[in-house]
Protein backbone atom coordinates (compact mmCIF):
# COMPACT_ATOMS: atom_id res chain seq x y z
CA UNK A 1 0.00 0.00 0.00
CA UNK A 2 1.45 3.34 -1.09
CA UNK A 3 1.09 6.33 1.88
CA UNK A 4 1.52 9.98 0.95
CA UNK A 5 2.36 12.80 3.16
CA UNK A 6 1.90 16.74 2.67
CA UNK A 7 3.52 19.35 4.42
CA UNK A 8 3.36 23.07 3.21
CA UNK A 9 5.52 23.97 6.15
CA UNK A 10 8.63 26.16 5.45
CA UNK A 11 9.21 26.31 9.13
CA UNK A 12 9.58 23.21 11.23
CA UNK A 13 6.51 22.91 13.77
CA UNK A 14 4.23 20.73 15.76
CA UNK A 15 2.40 19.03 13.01
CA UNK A 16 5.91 18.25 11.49
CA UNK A 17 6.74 16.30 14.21
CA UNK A 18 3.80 14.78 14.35
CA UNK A 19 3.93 13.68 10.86
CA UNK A 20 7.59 12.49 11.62
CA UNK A 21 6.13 10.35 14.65
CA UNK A 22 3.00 8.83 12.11
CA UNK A 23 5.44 7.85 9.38
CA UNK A 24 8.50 6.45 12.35
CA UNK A 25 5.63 4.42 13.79
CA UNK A 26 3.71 3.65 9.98
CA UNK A 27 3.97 -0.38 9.52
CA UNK A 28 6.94 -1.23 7.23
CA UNK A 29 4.79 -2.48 4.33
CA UNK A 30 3.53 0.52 3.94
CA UNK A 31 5.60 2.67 0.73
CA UNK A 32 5.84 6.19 2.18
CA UNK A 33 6.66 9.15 -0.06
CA UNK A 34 6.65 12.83 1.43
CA UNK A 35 5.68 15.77 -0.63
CA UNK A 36 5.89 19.58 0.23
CA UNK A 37 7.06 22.78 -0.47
CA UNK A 38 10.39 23.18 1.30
CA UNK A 39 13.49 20.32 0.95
CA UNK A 40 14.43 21.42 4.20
CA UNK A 41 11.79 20.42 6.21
CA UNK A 42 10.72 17.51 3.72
CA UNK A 43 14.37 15.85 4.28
CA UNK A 44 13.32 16.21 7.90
CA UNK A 45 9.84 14.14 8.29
CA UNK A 46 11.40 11.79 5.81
CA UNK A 47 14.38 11.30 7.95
CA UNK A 48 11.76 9.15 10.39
CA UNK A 49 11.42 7.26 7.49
CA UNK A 50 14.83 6.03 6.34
CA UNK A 51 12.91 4.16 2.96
CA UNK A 52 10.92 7.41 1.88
CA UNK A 53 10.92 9.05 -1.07
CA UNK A 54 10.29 12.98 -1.23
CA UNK A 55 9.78 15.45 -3.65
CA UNK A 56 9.57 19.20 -3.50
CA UNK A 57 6.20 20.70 -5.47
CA UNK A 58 5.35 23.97 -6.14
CA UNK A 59 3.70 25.97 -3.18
CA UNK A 60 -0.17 25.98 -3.68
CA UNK A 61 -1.51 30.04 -4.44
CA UNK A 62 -4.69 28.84 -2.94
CA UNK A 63 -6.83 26.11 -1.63
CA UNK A 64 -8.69 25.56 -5.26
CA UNK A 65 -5.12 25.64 -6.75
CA UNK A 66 -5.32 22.26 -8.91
CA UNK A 67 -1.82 22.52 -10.94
């Protein structure tokens, strides 16, 4: 089963760790790929996740932005 996780964070926060602690505690079958708008903090959820992909994508301009 594939999982994907979203984070429009550009500063690290509470619901980044939180996401960090879902994907750390996720069972292993699962294939995990994080998505969001900054590497920086991307490379850090995924880090729970040593198997993860990630990829950065382009910031949303609103929330009925369908790019």
């Amino acid at each position: 089963m594939r999982f994907v996780a979203y984070t429009d964070n550009v500063e690290r926060g509470g619901a980044d760790h939180s996401l960090s602690h879902l994907l750390r505690c996720l069972d292993p079958t699962f294939d995990v790929t994080v998505l969001g708008v900054s590497r920086s903090i991307i490379e850090w959820v995924a880090a729970a996740r040593p198997t993860a992909a990630t990829s950065v994508v382009p910031r949303p301009r609103s929330g009925h932005d369908q790019r």
